[in-house]
Protein backbone atom coordinates (compact mmCIF):
# COMPACT_ATOMS: atom_id res chain seq x y z
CA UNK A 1 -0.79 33.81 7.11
CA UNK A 2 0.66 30.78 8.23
CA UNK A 3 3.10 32.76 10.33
CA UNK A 4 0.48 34.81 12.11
CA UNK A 5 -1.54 32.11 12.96
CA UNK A 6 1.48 30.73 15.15
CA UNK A 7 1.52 33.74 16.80
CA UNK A 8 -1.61 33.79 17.43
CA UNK A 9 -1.18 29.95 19.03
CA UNK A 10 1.35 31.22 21.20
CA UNK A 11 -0.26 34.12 22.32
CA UNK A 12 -3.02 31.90 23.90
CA UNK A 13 -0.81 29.16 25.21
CA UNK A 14 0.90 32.16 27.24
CA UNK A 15 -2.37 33.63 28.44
CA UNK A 16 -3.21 32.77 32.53
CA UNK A 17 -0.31 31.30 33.10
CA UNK A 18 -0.60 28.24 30.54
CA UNK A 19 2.38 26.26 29.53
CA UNK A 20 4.57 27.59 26.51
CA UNK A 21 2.95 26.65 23.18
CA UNK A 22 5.22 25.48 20.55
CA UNK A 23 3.97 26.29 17.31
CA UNK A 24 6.30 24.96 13.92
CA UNK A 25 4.35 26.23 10.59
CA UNK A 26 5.38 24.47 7.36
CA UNK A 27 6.18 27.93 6.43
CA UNK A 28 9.01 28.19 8.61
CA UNK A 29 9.76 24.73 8.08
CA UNK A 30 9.98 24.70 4.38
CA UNK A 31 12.56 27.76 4.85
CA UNK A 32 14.80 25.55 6.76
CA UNK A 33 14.34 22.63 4.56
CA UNK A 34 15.33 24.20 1.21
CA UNK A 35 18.29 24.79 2.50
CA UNK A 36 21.64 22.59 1.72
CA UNK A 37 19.06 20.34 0.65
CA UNK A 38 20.38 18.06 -2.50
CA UNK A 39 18.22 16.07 -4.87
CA UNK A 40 19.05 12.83 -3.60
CA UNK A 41 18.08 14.14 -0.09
CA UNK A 42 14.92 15.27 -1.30
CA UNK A 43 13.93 12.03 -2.30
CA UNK A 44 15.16 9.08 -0.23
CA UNK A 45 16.27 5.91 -1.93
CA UNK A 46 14.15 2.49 -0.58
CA UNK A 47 16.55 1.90 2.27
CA UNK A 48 16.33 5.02 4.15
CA UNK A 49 12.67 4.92 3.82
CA UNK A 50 13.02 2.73 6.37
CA UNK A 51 15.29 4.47 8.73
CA UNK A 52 12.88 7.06 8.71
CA UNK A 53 10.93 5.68 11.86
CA UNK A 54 8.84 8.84 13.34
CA UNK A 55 10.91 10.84 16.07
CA UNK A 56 9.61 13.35 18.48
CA UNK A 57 11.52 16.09 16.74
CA UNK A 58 10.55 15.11 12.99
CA UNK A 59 10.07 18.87 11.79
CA UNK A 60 9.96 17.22 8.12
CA UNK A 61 6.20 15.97 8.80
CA UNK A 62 5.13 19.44 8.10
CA UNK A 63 5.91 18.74 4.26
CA UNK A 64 3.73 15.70 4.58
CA UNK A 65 0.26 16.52 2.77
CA UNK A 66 -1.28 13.12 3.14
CA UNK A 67 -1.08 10.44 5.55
CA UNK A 68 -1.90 6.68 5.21
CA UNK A 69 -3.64 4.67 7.75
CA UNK A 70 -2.48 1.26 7.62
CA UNK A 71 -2.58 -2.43 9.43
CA UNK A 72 0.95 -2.89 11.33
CA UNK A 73 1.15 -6.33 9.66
CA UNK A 74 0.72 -4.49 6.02
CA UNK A 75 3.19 -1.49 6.61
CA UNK A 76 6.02 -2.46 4.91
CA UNK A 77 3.93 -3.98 2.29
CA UNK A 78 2.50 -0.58 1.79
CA UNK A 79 5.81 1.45 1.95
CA UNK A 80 7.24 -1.03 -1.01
CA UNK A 81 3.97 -0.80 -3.41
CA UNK A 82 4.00 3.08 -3.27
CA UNK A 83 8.30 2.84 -3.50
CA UNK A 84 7.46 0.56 -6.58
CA UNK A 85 4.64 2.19 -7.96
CA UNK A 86 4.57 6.07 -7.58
CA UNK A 87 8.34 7.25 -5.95
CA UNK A 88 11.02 6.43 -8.70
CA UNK A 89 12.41 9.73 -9.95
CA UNK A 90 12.75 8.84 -14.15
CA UNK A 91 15.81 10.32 -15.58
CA UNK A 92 14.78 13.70 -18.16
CA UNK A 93 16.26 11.27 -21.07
CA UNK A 94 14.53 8.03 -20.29
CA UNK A 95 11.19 9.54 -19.08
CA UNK A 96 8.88 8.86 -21.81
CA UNK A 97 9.77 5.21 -22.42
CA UNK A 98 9.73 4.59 -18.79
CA UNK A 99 6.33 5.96 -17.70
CA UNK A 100 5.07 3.65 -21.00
CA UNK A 101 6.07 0.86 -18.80
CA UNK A 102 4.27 2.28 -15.87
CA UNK A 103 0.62 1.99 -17.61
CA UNK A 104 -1.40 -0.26 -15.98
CA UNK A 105 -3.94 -2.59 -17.46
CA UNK A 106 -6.57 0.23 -16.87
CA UNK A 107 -4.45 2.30 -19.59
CA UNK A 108 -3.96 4.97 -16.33
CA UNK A 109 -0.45 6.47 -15.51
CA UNK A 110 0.46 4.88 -12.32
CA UNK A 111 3.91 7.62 -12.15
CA UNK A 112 3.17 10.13 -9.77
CA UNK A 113 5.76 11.71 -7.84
CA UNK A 114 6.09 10.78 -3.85
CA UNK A 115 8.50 10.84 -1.37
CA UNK A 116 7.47 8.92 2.27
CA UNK A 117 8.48 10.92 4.60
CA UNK A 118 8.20 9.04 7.91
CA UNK A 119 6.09 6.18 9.24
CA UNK A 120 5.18 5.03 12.54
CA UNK A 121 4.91 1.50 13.21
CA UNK A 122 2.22 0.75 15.66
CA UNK A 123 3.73 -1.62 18.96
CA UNK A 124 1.89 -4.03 21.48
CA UNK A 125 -2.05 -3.87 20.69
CA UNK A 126 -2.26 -1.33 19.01
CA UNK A 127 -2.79 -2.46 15.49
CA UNK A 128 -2.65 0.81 13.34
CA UNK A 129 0.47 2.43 11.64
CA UNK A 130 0.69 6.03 9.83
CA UNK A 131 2.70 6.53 6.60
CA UNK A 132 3.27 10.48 6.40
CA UNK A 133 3.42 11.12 2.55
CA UNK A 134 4.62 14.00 0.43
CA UNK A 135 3.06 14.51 -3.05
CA UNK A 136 2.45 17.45 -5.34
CA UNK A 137 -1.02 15.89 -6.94
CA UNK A 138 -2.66 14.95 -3.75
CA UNK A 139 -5.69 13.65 -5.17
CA UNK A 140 -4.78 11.99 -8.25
CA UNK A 141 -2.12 10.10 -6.12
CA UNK A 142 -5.20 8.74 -3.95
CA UNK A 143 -7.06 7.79 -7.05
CA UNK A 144 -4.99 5.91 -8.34
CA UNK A 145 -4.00 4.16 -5.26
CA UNK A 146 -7.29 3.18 -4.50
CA UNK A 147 -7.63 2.10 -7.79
CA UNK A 148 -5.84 -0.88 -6.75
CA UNK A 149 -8.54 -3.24 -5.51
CA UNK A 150 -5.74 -5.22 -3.08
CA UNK A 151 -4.44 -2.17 -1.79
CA UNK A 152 -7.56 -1.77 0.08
CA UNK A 153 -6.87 -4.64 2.27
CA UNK A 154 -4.25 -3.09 3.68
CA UNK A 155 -5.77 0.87 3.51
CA UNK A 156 -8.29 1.87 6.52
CA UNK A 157 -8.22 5.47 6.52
CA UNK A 158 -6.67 8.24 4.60
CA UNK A 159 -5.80 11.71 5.93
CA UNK A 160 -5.38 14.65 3.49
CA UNK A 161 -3.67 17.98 4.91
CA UNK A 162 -3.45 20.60 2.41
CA UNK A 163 -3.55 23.92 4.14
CA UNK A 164 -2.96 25.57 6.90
CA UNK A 165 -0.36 22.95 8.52
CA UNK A 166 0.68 23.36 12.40
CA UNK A 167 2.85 21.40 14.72
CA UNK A 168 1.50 21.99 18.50
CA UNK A 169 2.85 20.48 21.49
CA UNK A 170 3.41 21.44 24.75
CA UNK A 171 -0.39 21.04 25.75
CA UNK A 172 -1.37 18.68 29.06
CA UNK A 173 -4.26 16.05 28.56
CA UNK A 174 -6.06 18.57 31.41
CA UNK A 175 -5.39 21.62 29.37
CA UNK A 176 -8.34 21.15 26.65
CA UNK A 177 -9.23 24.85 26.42
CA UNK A 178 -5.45 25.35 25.06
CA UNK A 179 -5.84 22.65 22.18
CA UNK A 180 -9.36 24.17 21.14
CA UNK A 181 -8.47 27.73 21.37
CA UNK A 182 -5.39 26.65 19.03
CA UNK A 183 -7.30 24.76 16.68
CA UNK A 184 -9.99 26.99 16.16
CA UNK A 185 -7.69 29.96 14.92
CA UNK A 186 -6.85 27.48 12.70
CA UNK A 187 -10.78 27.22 11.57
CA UNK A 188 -11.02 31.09 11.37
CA UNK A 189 -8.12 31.32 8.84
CA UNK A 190 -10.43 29.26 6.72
CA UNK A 191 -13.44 32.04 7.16
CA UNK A 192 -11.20 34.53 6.29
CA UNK A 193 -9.85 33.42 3.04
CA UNK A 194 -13.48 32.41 1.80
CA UNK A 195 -16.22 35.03 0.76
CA UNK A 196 -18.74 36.67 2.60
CA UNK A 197 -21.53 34.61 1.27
CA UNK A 198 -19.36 31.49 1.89
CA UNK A 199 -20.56 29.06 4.51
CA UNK A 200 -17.83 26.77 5.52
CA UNK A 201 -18.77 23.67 7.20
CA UNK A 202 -15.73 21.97 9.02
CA UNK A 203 -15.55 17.65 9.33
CA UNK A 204 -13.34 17.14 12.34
CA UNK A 205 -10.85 13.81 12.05
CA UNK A 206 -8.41 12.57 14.65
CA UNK A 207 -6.21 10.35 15.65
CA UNK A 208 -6.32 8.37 17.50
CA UNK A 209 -10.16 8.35 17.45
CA UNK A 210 -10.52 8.82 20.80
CA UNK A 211 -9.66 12.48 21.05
CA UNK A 212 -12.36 13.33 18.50
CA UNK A 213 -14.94 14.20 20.73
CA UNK A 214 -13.37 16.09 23.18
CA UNK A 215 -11.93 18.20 19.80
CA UNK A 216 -15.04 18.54 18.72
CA UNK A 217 -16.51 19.64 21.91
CA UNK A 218 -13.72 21.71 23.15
CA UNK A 219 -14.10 23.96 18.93
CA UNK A 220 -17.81 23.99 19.08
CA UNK A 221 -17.81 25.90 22.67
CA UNK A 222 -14.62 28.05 21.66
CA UNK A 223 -17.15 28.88 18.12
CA UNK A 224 -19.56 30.19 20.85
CA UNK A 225 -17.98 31.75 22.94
CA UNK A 226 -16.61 34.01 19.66
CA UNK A 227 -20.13 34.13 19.00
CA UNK A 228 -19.44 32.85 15.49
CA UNK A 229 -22.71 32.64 13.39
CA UNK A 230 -23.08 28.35 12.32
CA UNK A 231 -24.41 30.26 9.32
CA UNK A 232 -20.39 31.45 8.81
CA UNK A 233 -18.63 28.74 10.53
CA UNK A 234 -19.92 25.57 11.67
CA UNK A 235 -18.64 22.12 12.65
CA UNK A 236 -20.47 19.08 11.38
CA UNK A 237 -19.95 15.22 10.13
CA UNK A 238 -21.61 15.55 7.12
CA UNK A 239 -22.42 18.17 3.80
CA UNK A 240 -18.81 19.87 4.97
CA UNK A 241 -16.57 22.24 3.02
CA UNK A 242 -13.42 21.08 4.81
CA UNK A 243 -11.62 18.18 7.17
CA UNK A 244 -9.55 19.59 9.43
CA UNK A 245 -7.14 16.59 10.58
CA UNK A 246 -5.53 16.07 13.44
CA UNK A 247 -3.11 13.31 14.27
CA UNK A 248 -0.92 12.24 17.51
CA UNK A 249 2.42 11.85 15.70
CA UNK A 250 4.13 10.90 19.10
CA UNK A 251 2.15 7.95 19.92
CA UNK A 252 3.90 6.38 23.58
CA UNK A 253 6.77 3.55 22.42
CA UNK A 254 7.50 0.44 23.80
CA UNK A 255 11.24 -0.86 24.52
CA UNK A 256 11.08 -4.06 25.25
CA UNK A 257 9.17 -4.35 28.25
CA UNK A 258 9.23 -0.79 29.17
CA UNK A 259 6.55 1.52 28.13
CA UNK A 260 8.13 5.24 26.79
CA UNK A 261 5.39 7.60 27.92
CA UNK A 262 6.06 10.68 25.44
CA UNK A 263 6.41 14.28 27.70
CA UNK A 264 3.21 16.00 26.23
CA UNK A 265 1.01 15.22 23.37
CA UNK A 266 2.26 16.17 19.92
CA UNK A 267 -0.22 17.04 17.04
CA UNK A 268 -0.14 17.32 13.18
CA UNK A 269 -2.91 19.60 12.23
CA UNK A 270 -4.27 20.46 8.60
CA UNK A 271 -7.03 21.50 6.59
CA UNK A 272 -8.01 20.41 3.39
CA UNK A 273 -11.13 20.90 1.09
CA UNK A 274 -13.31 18.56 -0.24
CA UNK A 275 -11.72 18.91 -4.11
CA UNK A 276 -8.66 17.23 -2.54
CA UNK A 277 -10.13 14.21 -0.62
CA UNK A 278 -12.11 11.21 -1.70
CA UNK A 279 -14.53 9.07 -0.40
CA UNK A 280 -14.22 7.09 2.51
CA UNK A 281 -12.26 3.73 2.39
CA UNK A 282 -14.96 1.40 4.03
CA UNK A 283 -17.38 2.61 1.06
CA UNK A 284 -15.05 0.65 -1.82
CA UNK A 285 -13.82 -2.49 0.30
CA UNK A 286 -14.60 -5.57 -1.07
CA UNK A 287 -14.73 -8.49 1.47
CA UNK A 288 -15.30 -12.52 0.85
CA UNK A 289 -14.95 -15.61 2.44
CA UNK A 290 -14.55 -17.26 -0.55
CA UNK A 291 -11.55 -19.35 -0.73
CA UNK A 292 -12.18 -19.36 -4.50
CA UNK A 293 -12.03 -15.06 -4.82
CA UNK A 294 -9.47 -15.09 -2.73
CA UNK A 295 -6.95 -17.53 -4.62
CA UNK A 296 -8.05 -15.32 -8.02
CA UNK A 297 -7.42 -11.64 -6.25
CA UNK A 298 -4.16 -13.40 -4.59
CA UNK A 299 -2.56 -14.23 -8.22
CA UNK A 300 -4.18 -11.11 -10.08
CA UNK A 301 -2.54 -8.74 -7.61
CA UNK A 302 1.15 -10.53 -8.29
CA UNK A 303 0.49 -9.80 -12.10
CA UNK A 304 -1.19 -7.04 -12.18
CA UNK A 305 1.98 -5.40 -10.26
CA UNK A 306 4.68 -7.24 -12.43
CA UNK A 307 2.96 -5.17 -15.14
CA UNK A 308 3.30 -2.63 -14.15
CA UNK A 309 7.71 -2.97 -13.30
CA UNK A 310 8.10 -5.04 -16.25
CA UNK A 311 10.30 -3.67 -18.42
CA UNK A 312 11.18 -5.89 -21.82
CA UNK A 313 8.48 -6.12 -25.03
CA UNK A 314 7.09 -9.70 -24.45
CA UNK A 315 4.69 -9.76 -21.88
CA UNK A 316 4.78 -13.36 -20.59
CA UNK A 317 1.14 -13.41 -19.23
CA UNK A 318 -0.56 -12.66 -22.76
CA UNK A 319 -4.39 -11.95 -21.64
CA UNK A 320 -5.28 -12.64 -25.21
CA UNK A 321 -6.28 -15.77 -26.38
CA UNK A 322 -4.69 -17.27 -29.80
CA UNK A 323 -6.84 -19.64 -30.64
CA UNK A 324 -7.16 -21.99 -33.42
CA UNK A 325 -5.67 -19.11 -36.23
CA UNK A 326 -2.23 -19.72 -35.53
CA UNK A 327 0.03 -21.85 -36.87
CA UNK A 328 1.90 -22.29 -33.39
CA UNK A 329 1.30 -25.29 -30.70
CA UNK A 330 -1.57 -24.19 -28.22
CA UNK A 331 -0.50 -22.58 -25.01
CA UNK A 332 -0.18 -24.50 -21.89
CA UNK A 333 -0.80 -23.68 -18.40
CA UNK A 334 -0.10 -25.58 -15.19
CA UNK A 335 -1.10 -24.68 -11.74
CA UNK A 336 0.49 -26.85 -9.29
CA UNK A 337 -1.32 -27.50 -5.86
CA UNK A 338 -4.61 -25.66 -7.08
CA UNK A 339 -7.47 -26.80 -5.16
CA UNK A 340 -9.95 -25.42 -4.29
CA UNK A 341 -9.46 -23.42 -8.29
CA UNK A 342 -8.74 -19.74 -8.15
CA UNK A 343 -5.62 -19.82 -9.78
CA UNK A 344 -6.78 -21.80 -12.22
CA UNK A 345 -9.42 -19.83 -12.92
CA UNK A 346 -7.79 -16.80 -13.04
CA UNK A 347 -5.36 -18.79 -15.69
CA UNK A 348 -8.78 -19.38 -18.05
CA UNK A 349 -10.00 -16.17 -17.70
CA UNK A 350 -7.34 -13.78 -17.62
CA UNK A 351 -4.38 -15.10 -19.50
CA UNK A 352 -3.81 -16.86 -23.36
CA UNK A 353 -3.91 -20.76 -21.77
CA UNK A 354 -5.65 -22.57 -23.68
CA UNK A 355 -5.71 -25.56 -21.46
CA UNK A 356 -4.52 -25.66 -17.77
CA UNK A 357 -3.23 -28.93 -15.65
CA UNK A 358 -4.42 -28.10 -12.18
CA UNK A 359 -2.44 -30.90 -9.89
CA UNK A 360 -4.00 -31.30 -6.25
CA UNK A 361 -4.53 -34.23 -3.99
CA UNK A 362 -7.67 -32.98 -2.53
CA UNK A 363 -11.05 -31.68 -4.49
CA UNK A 364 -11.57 -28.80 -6.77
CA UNK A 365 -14.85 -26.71 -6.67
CA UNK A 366 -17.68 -28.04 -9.40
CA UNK A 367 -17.79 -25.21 -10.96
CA UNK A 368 -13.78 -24.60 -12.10
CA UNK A 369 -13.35 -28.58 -12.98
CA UNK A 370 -16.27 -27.34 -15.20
CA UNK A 371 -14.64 -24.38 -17.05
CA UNK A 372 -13.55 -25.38 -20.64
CA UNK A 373 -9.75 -27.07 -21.08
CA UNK A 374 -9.36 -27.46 -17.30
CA UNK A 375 -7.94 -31.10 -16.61
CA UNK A 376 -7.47 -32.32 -13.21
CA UNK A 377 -4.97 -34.19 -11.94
CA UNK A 378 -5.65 -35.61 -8.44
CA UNK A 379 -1.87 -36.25 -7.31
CA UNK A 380 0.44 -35.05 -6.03
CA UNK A 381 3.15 -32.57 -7.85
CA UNK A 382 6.07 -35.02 -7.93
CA UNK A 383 3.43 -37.79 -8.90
CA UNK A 384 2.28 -35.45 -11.79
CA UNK A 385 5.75 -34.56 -13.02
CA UNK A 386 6.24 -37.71 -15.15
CA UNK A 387 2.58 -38.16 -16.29
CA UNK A 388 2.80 -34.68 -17.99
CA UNK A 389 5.82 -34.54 -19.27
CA UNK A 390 4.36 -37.82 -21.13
CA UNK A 391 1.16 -36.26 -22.14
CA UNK A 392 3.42 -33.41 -23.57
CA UNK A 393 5.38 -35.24 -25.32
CA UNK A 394 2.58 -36.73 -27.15
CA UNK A 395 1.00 -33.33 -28.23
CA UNK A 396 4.48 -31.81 -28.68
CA UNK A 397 3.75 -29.01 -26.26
CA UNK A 398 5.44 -27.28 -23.88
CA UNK A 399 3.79 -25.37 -20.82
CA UNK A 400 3.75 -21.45 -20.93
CA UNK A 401 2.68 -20.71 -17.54
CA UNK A 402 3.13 -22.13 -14.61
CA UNK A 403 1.94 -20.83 -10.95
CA UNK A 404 2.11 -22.55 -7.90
CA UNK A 405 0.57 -21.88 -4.69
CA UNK A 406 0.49 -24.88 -2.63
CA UNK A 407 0.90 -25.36 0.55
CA UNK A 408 4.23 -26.79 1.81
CA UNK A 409 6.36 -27.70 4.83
CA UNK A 410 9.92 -27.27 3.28
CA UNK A 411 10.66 -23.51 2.12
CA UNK A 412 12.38 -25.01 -0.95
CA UNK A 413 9.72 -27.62 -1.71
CA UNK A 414 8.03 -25.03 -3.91
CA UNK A 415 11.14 -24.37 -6.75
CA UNK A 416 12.30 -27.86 -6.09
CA UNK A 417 9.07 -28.99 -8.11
CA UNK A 418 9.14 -25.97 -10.45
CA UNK A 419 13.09 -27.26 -11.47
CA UNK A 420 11.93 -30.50 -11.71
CA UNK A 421 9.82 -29.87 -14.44
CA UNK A 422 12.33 -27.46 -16.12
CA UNK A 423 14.75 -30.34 -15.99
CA UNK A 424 12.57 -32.71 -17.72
CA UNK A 425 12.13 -30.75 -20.04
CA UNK A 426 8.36 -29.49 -19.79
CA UNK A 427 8.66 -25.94 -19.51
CA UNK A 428 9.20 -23.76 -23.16
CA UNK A 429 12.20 -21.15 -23.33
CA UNK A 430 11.02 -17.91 -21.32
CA UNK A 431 7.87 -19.79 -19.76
CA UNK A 432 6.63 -17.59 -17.01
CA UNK A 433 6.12 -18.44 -13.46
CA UNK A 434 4.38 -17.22 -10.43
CA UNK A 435 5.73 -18.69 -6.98
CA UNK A 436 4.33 -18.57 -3.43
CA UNK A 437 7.41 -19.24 -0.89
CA UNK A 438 5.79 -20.53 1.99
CA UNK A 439 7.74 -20.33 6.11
CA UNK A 440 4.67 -20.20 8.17
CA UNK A 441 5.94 -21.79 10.84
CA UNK A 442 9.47 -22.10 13.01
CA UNK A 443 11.22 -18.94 11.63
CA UNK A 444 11.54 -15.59 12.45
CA UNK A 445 10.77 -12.42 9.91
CA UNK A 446 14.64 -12.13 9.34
CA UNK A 447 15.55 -15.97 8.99
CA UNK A 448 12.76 -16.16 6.29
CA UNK A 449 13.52 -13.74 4.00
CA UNK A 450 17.14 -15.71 3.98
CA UNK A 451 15.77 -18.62 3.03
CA UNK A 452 13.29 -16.43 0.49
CA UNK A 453 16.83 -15.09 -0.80
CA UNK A 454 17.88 -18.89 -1.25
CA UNK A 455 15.20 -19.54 -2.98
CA UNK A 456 15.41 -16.65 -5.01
CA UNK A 457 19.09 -17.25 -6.32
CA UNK A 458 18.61 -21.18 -6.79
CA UNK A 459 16.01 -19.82 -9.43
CA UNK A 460 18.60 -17.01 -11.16
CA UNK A 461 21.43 -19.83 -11.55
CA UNK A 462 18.53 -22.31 -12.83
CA UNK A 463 18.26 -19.23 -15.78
CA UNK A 464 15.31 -17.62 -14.43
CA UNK A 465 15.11 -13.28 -14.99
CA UNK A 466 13.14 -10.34 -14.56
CA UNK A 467 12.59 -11.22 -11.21
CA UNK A 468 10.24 -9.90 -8.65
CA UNK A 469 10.04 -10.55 -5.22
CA UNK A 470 6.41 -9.04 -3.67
CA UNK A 471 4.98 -8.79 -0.18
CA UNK A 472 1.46 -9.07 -1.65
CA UNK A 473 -1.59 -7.33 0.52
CA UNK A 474 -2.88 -10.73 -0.12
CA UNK A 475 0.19 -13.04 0.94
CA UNK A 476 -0.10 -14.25 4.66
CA UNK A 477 2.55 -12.78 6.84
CA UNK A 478 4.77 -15.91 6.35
CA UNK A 479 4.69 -15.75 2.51
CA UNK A 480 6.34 -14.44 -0.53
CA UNK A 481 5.73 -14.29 -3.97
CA UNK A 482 8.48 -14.52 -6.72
CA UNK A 483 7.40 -14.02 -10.24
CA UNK A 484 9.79 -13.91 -13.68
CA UNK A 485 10.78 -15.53 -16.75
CA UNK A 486 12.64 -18.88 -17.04
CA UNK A 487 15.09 -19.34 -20.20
């Protein structure tokens, strides 16, 4: 079917003269694909996801079924929480014991196959990028990705194409009549494949947005002049059957200064049905100007996906607490540069502390200084170092967790404190840590993540493991966040 509708494209591009229509099904494109095509190729490791930039001649979009809609600055971030999260391929003999490590806190499955097939990286002012996506459960992979409060941040629109999958090009802007004749034989392959007392009610999406109208206008005229019944086949925003999507894939490029104007527009088109999509993004977004909520999300993100990768028994973030039963010492927690409070709230609420140091300088909201076993200390971290370790050493304690998030000129300020305190002795064997390296200012993208990498390795030789370095949705630009174990 697939392969007639092509024909059909090409039949009108060629009528009165118009310019040649090129038509690629996936049909034709999952013939060439299957062949010579090894397992490895299938699904690309994490560095040639990003070699993958979209090209003009891309044929492998057509295997894309679903396609993100993403911030430029949260891209990558994206591309490395689904390569985390949903693309590892499990070897057959460690399958089971892996995908136990993959349940979430939720007690869902978070392993779903996925292979990224390309992105585009938006350039100049435009501020949206498109990860093109591959997956053989469309919809649960989009539950469960939404299920992720923080990936929303980063999320504004999701595309789903299912069915029916064309590449056109070859159309001029002036040549509407071409793209809605096209499109709409497209449409009727839906009509034919539902039943006669169907009534299939088409959502149109684009983009960009701009071209929705036009679309829109140019099917609903091209329905007329068919004289298709609306009771058979209509086109409407709302109560629809079906999306049929339609995205630019080759966007004009910038290099350097130069602006690359791309020969003719180039459009992925698809249908899907409402079973396969969900509701829209903007319905589930959560947004606050809380400095509070927003310290809490920042460090339940970072755990919440160390969770999920962690891989030995002990979970060092326990979200149970002991209490007075055991025969152990009571579990210490120290946030470091913690004003205004959300990490140490989130340390009270969510994890086994049962008392947590907040050091900061400047004032703490009311209402954390007023959550049981919170003690402030209004100093600085190196001022705080030996006044701890002294009030340790008279309860014979040891501190469990420790997160910092403070806000710091030096890139190595941040561990220098944390080894501090290791090297006087405060932290137990295996206490767990949560780390925000901070380079907001002076360096560029690739200098940073050097001195991230410095960082990173001054912690392995101090005896830290299971490290994770994370590009959180809720990091700034200039920020990191390393999370492990310290022997």
């Amino acid at each position: 079917m697939e392969e007639s509708t092509a024909e059909e494209g090409r039949a009108i591009a060629n009528q009165e003269g118009n310019p040649p229509l090129e038509v690629c099904t996936a049909l034709s494109c999952e013939k060439q694909s299957k062949q010579g095509k090894t397992q490895s190729e299938k699904f690309p490791t994490k560095s040639q996801i990003y070699k993958n930039e979209l090209t003009l001649a891309d044929s492998n979009l057509l295997s894309a079924n679903v396609v993100l809609q993403v911030h430029k600055s949260h891209l990558s971030r994206m591309m490395d929480f689904l390569s985390e999260n949903f693309q590892a391929i499990l070897p057959e003999k460690n399958a089971s014991s892996q995908k136990a490590n993959h349940t979430s806190s939720n007690g869902n499955i978070s392993y779903i196959e996925v292979e990224i097939i390309a992105f585009h990286k938006s350039t100049g002012s435009k501020t949206c990028s498109l990860i093109f996506v591959r997956t053989s459960k469309e919809r649960d992979f989009l539950v469960r990705l939404t299920a992720y409060k923080f990936v929303l941040q980063g999320l504004n629109k999701v595309y789903v194409l299912t069915n029916n999958k064309l590449f056109i090009s070859g159309f001029i802007e002036d040549k509407d009549d071409d793209i809605g004749n096209a499109l709409l034989q497209v449409l009727l392959s839906i009509e034919r494949q539902s039943t006669e007392t169907a009534s299939v009610v088409v959502k149109v999406e684009t983009f960009p947005s701009k071209i929705q109208r036009r679309t829109v206008s140019r099917l609903t005229a091209a329905l007329g002049e068919k004289s298709i019944p609306e009771k058979e086949l209509d086109i409407a925003p709302t109560n629809h059957t079906h999306t049929l999507t339609i995205i630019q894939a080759n966007v004009p490029r910038c290099d350097g200064k130069k602006k690359l104007q791309a020969s003719s527009p180039r459009y992925l088109v698809g249908i899907s049905s409402m079973e396969c999509t969900i509701p829209p993004i903007h319905e589930t977004k959560e947004v606050t100007n809380d400095d509070i909520c927003r310290a809490y999300h920042k460090l339940s993100e970072a755990i919440e996906r160390y969770r999920d990768c962690y891989k030995t028994k002990s979970w060092p973030f326990p979200d149970v607490h002991v209490g007075s039963k055991r025969d152990k010492l009571p579990r210490l927690g120290v946030d470091c540069g913690a004003a205004p409070g959300g990490w140490t709230k989130y340390l009270v609420e969510k994890t086994a502390c049962d008392k947590v140091y907040s050091i900061d300088p400047g004032k703490m909201s009311d209402f954390v200084l007023s959550l049981p076993n919170v003690h402030h200390l209004k100093m600085t971290g190196e001022a705080a170092l030996p006044l701890l370790c002294d009030m340790l050493n008279r309860q014979e304690a040891l501190i469990s967790i420790w997160v910092s998030d403070m806000c710091v000129h030096d890139v190595s300020k941040q561990v220098d404190i944390f080894l501090q305190a290791k090297d006087k002795g405060a932290l137990q064997s295996n206490a767990a840590f949560v780390l925000t390296i901070k380079c907001n200012v002076g360096h560029a993208k690739d200098r940073f993540e050097e001195l991230t990498k410095i960082e990173v390795d001054r912690l392995k030789n101090a005896g830290a493991k299971e490290l994770m370095v994370l590009h959180l949705f809720s990091n700034r630009i200039g920020e990191r966040t390393v999370i492990g174990v310290i022997e």
